[in-house]
Protein backbone atom coordinates (compact mmCIF):
# COMPACT_ATOMS: atom_id res chain seq x y z
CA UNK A 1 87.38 -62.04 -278.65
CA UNK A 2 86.71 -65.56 -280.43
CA UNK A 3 89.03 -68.25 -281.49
CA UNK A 4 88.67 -70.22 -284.28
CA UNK A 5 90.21 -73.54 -282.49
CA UNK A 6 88.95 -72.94 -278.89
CA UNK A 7 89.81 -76.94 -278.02
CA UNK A 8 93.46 -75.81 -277.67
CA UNK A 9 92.40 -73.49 -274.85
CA UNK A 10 92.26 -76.73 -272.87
CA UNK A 11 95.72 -76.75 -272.72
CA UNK A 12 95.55 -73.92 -270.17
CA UNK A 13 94.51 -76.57 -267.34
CA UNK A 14 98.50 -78.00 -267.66
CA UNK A 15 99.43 -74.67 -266.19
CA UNK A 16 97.96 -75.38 -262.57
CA UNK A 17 100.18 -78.78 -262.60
CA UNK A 18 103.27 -77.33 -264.14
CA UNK A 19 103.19 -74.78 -260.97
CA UNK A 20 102.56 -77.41 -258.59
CA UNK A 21 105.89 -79.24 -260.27
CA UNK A 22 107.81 -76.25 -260.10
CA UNK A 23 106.90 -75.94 -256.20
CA UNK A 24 107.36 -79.64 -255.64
CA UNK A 25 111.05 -79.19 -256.97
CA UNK A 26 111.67 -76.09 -254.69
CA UNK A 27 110.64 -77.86 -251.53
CA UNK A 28 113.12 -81.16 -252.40
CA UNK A 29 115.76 -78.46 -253.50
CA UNK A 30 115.29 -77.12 -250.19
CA UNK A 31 115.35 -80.39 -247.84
CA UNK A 32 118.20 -81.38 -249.76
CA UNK A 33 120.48 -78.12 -248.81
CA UNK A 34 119.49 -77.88 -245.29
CA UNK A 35 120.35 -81.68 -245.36
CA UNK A 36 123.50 -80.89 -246.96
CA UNK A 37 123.84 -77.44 -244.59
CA UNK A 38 123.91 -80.06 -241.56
CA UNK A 39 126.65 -82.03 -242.53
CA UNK A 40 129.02 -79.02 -243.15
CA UNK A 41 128.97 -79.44 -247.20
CA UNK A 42 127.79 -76.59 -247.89
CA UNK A 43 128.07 -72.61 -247.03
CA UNK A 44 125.66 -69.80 -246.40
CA UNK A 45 125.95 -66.82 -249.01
CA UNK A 46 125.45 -63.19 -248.82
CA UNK A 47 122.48 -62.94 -251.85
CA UNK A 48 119.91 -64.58 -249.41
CA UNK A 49 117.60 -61.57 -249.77
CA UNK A 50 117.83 -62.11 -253.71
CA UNK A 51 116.27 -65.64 -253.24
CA UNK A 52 113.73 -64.09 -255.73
CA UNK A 53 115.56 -63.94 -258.71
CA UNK A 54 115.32 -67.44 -259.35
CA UNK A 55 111.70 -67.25 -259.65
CA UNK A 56 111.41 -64.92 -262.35
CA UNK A 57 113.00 -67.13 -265.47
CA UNK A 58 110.25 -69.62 -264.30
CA UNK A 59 107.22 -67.51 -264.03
CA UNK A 60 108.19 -65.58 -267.48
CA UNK A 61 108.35 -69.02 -269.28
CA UNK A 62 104.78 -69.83 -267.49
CA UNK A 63 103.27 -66.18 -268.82
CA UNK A 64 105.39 -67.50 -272.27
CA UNK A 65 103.36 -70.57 -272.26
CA UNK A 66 99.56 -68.88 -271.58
CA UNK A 67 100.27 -66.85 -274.70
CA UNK A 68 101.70 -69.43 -276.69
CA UNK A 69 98.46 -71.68 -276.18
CA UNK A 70 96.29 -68.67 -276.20
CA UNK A 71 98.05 -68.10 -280.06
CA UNK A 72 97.25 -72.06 -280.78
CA UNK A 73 93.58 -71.41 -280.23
CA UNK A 74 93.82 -68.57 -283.32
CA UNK A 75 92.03 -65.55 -281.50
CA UNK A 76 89.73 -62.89 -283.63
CA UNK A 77 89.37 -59.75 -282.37
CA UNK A 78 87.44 -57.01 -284.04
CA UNK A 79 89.70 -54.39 -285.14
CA UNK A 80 89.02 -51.04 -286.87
CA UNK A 81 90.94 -50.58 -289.69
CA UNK A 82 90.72 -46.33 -290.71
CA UNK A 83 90.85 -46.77 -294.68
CA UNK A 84 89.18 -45.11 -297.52
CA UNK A 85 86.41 -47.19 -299.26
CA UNK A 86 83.19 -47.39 -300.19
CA UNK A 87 81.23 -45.81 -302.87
CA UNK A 88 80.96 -41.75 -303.32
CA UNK A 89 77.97 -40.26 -305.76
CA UNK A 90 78.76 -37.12 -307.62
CA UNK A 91 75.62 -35.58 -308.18
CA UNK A 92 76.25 -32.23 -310.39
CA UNK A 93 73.29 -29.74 -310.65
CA UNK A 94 73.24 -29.05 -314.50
CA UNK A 95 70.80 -26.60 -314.67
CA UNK A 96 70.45 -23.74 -316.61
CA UNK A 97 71.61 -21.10 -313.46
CA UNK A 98 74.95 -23.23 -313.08
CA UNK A 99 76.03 -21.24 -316.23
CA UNK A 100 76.59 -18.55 -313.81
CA UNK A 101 80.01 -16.79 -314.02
CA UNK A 102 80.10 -15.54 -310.55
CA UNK A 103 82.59 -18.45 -309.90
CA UNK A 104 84.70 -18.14 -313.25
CA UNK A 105 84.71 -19.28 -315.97
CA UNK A 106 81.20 -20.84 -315.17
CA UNK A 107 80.05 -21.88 -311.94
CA UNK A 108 79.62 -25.89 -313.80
CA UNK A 109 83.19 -25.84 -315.15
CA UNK A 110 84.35 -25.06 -312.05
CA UNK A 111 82.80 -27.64 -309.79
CA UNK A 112 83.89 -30.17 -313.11
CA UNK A 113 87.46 -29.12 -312.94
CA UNK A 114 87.64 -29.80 -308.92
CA UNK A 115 85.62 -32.91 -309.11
CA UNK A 116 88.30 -34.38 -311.74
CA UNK A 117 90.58 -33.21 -309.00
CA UNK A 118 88.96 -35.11 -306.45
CA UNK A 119 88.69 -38.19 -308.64
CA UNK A 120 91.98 -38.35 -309.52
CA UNK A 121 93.54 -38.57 -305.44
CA UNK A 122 90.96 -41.52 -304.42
CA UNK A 123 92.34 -45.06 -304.08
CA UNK A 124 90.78 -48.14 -305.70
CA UNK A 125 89.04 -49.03 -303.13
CA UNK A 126 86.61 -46.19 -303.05
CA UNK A 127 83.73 -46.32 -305.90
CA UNK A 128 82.84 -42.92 -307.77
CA UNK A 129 79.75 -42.55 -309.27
CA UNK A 130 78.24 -39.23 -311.70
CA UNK A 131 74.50 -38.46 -311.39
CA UNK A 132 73.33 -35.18 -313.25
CA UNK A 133 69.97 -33.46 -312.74
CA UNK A 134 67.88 -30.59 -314.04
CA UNK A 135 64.05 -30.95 -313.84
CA UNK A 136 65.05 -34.52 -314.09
CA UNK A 137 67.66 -36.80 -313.08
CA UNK A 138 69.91 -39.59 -314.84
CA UNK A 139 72.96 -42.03 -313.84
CA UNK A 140 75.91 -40.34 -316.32
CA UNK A 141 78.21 -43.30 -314.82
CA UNK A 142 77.72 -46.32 -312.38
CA UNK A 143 79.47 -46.75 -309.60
CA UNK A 144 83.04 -47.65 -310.61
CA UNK A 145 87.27 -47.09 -309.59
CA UNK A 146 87.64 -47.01 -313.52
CA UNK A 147 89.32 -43.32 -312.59
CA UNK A 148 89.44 -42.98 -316.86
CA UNK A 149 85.53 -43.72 -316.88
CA UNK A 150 84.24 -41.39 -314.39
CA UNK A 151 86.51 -38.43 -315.83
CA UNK A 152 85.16 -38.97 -319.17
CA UNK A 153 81.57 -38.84 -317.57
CA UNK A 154 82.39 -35.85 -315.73
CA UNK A 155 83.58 -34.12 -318.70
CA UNK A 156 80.58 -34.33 -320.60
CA UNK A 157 78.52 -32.76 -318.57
CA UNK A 158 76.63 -29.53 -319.73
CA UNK A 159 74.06 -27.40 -318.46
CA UNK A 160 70.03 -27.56 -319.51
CA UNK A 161 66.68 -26.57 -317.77
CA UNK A 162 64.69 -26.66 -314.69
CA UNK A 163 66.31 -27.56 -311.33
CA UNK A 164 64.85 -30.87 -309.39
CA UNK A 165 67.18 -31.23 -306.30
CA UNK A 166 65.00 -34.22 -305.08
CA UNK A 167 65.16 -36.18 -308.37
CA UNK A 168 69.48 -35.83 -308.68
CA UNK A 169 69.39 -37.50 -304.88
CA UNK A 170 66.72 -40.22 -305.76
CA UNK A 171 68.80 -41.23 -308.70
CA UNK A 172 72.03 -41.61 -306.65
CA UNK A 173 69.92 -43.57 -304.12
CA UNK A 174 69.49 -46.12 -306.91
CA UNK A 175 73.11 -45.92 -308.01
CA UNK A 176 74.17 -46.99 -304.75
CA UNK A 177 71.43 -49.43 -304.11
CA UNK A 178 72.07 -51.25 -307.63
CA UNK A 179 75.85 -50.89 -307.02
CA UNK A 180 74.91 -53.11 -303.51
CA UNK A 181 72.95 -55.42 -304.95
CA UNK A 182 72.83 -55.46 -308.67
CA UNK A 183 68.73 -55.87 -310.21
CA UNK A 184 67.96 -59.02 -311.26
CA UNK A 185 67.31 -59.40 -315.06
CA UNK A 186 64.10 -58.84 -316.25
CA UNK A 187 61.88 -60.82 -318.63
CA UNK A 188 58.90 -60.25 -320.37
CA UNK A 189 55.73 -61.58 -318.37
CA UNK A 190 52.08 -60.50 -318.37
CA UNK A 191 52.00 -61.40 -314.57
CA UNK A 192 51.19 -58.22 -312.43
CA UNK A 193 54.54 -57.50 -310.99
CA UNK A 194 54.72 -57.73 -307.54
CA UNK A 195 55.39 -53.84 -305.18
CA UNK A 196 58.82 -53.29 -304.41
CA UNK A 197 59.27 -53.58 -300.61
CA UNK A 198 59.97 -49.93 -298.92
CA UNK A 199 63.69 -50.27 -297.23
CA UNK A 200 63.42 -50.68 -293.34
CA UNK A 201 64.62 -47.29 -291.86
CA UNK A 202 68.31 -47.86 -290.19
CA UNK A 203 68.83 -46.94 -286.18
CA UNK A 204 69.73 -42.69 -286.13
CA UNK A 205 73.30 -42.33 -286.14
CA UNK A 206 73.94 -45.66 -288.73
CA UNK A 207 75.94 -44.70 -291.29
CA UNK A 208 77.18 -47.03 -294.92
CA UNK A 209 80.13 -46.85 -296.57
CA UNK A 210 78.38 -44.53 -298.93
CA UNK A 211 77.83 -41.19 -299.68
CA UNK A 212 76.69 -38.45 -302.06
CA UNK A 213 78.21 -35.09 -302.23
CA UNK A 214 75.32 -33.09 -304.17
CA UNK A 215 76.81 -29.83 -305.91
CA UNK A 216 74.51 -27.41 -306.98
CA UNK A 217 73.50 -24.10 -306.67
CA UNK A 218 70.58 -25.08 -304.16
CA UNK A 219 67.71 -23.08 -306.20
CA UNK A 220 65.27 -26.22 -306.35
CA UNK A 221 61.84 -24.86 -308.68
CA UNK A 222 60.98 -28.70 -309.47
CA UNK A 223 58.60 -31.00 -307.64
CA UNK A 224 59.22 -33.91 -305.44
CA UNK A 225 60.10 -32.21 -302.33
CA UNK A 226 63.98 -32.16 -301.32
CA UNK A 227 63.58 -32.96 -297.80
CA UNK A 228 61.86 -36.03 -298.43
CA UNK A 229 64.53 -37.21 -300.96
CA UNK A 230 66.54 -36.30 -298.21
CA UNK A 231 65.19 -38.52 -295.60
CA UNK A 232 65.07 -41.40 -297.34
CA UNK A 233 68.29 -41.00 -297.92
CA UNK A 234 68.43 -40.68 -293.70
CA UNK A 235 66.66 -43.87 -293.81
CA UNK A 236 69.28 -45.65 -296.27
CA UNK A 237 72.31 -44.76 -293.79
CA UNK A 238 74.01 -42.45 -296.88
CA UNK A 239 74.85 -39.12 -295.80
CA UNK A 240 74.51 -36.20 -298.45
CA UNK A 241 77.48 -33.44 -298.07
CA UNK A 242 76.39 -30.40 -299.93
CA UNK A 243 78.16 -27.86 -301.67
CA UNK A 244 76.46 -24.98 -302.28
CA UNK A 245 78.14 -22.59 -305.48
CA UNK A 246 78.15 -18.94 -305.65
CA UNK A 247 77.32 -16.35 -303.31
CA UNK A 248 74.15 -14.83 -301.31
CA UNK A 249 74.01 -11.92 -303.91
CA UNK A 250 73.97 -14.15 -306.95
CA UNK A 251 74.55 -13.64 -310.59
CA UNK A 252 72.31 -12.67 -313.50
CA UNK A 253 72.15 -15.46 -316.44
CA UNK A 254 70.83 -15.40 -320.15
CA UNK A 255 68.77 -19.44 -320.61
CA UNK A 256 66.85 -19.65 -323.35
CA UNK A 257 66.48 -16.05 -324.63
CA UNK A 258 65.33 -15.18 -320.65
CA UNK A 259 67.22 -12.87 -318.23
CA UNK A 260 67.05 -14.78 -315.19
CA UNK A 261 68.63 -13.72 -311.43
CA UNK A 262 70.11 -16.80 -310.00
CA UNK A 263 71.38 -16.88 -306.57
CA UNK A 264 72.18 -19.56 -303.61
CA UNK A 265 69.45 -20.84 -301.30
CA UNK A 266 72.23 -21.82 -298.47
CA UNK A 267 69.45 -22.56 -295.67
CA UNK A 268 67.85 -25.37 -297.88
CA UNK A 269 71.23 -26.82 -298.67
CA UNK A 270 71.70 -26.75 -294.84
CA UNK A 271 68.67 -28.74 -294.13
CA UNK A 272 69.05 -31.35 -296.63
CA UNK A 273 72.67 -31.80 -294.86
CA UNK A 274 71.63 -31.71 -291.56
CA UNK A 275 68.97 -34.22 -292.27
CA UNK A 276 71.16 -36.95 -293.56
CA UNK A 277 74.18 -36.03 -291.22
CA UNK A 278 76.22 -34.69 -293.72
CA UNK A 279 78.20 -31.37 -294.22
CA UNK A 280 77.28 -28.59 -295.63
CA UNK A 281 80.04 -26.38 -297.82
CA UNK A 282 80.07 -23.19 -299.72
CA UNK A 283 82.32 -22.15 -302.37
CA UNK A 284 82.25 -18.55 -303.69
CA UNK A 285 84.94 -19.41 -305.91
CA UNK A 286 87.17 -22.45 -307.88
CA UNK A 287 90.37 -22.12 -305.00
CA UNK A 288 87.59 -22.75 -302.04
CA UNK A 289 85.87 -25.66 -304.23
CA UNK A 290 89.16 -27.38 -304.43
CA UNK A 291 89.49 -26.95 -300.44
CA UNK A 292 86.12 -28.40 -300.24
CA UNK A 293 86.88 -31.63 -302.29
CA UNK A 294 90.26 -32.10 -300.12
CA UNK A 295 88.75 -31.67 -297.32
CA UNK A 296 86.02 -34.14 -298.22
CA UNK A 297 88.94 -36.75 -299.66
CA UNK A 298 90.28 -36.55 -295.82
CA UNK A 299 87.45 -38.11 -294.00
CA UNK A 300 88.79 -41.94 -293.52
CA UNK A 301 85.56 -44.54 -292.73
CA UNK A 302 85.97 -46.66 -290.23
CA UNK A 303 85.12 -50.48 -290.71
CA UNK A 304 85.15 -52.89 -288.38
CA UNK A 305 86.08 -56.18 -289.28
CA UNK A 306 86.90 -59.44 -287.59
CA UNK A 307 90.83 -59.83 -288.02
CA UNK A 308 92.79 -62.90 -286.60
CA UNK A 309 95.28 -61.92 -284.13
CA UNK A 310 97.18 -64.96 -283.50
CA UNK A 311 100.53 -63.39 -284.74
CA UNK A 312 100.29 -61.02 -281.61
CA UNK A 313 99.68 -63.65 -278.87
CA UNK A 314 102.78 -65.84 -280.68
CA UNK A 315 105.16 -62.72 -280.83
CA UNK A 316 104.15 -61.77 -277.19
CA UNK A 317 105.15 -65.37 -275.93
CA UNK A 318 108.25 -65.47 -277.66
CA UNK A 319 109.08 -61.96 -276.70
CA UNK A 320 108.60 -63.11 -272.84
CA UNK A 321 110.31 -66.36 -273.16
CA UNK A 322 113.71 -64.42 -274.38
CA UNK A 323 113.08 -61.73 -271.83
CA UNK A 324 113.34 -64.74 -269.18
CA UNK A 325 115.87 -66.70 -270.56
CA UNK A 326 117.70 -63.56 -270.75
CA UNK A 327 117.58 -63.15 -266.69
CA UNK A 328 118.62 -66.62 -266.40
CA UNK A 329 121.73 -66.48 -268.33
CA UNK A 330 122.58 -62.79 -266.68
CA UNK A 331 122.13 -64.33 -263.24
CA UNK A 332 122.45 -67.71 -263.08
CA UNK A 333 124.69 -68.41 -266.57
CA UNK A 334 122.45 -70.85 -267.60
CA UNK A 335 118.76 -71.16 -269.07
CA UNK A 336 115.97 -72.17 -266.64
C-alpha cells in the first residue's frame, strides 16, 4: 500500500499520548471515588464486574481515529478490477477451401455470421480488429470499437487462393503493435534506414491485453512456417485462440476449375494454440461456432491498477465511531 500524503501518517504518534490521557483521567477518577467512598458520599453498586464497559466507547473512538488519519494520508492499493478490454484480432482464413459447405451455407459465411455475433456483445472498451489471409495477408480494419466499422469489414470478406497461416498471424502482430504505438510518419530520405529492433521476448506466462482468435480451416500449403509466427507471437505476450472449421473427414470443393479435397489439420491448430497459451476450438457446424465466440466473449482480463482507497479507511472510521457512540448512549446515556 502507498499514500499519496504520507506526512499525515505522523499524526499516528498523538495516539500514544491520547491513551496515556485517557489513563491519567481513570486513575484521578479513581482517587477521587475512593476519596469520596471514605467519607460515606458515595455507594458501592452491583455492575462492578461490568467495569469494562466503559472502556469500549473509548477504545472504538481510538480505532475511529487510526483510520481516520490513515484516510488523511490517501492510501493506494493495487486492486484488480475483472473487466473486458483490450484489443481482439479477427483473423479469417479466406482461402479457397473455406468455400466448403460442410458447415452450411459455406464454411466462410458461417464463421462471418458468428463473428458479427461476437462483435456486436463486446463493450467499448475492447478493440476489434479484421485481418484476412490466403497465400498472403492484409489488415481489412484497424483496431477500433467503431462496432459499424468492423461489421462492414467483416462483411466483405470473400474467399481467394492459397492458404498462409503464418502470414494472417504476422499481420495481426502488426495490427496490434501499430494499435500500441502508432508508426511514426515517414518522409522521403536517401539515408539508409536504420534495422528495426527485434522485440525483447516477455517472461513465460506474461500475457497483454491482446489477443487474436485465428479462424481457419488449419490446411496451411504457404511458406513462412506457422509455428514460428506463432512464437513470436509467444514472445509479444498475445495469445492466439484457434478455431478450427469443419470436420476430420472434410469436404470436396470446386477453386478455379480444380476438384480439390479439403479437410481440417486439428493437430497443427493445436500447436499453434498451445504455443501462445491460447485455446484451441472446433466447430463442425454454425450452432457450435456461435458457442465458441460466447464462450470466448466470457473470458474477463484482469488488470491491475493502482486505485486510491481513501473512501474505505474514512467509511471504516466513521462506521466505528457510531458503533461506539452507540454503546455509550445504550449504557451510559451519554456520548464518551
Amino acid at each position: 500500500m502507498t499514500f499519496l500524503w504520507p506526512g499525515m501518517l505522523f499524526l499516528l504518534i498523538a495516539l500514544p499520548a491520547l491513551v496515556l490521557i485517557y489513563l491519567l483521567i481513570q486513575r484521578r477518577r479513581k482517587r477521587l471515588a475512593e476519596a469520596y467512598g471514605s467519607m460515606g458520599l458515595t455507594h458501592a453498586g452491583n455492575g462492578g464486574g461490568l467495569a469494562w464497559r466503559r472502556h469500549v466507547p473509548p477504545a472504538f473512538f481510538l480505532l475511529s481515529l487510526t483510520a481516520l488519519i490513515v484516510g488523511l494520508a490517501r492510501p493506494q492499493a493495487q486492486v484488480s478490477l475483472p473487466r473486458l478490454e483490450g484489443t481482439v484480432i479477427l483473423v479469417f482464413d479466406v482461402s479457397g477451401s473455406m468455400t466448403a459447405d460442410d458447415i452450411k451455407p459455406t464454411r466462410l459465411e458461417a464463421a462471418k455470421a458468428a463473428a458479427e455475433a461476437f462483435v456486436r456483445a463486446q463493450p467499448l472498451t475492447v478493440q476489434v480488429g479484421v485481418v484476412a489471409f490466403s497465400d498472403s495477408g492484409f489488415s481489412v480494419q484497424a483496431p477500433t470499437n467503431d462496432q459499424a466499422s468492423v461489421l462492414a469489414a467483416i462483411q466483405r470478406l470473400a474467399p481467394t487462393r492459397g492458404t498462409s497461416l503464418a502470414t494472417g498471424i504476422q499481420v495481426a502482430l502488426t495490427a496490434i503493435a501499430d494499435s500500441i504505438s502508432p508508426p511514426a510518419p515517414r518522409y522521403y530520405t536517401n539515408l539508409t534506414p536504420a534495422p528495426t529492433p527485434s522485440p525483447t521476448p516477455v517472461p513465460a506466462g506474461t500475457y497483454t491485453p491482446a489477443v487474436i482468435i485465428l479462424l481457419t480451416d488449419g490446411e496451411n500449403n504457404m511458406n513462412p512456417d506457422p509455428l514460428a509466427a506463432a512464437q513470436a507471437a509467444a514472445d509479444r505476450g498475445v495469445r492466439i485462440h484457434t478455431i478450427g472449421l469443419g470436420s476430420a473427414a472434410g469436404a470436396t470443393v470446386h477453386v478455379n476449375g480444380f476438384t480439390v479435397h479439403t479437410q481440417l489439420d486439428e493437430a497443427l491448430l493445436k500447436q499453434i494454440s498451445q504455443v501462445t497459451g491460447g485455446t484451441y476450438y472446433i466447430a463442425t457446424d454454425a450452432a457450435e461456432l456461435h458457442k465458441i465466440y460466447a464462450d470466448l466473449g466470457r473470458q474477463l482480463i484482469v488488470k491491475p491498477q493502482v486505485t486510491e482507497v481513501t473512501s474505505l479507511f474514512a467509511g471504516l472510521g466513521i462506521l466505528v465511531l457510531l458503533v461506539g457512540g452507540g454503546f455509550s448512549l445504550l449504557w451510559f446515556g451519554r456520548m464518551p
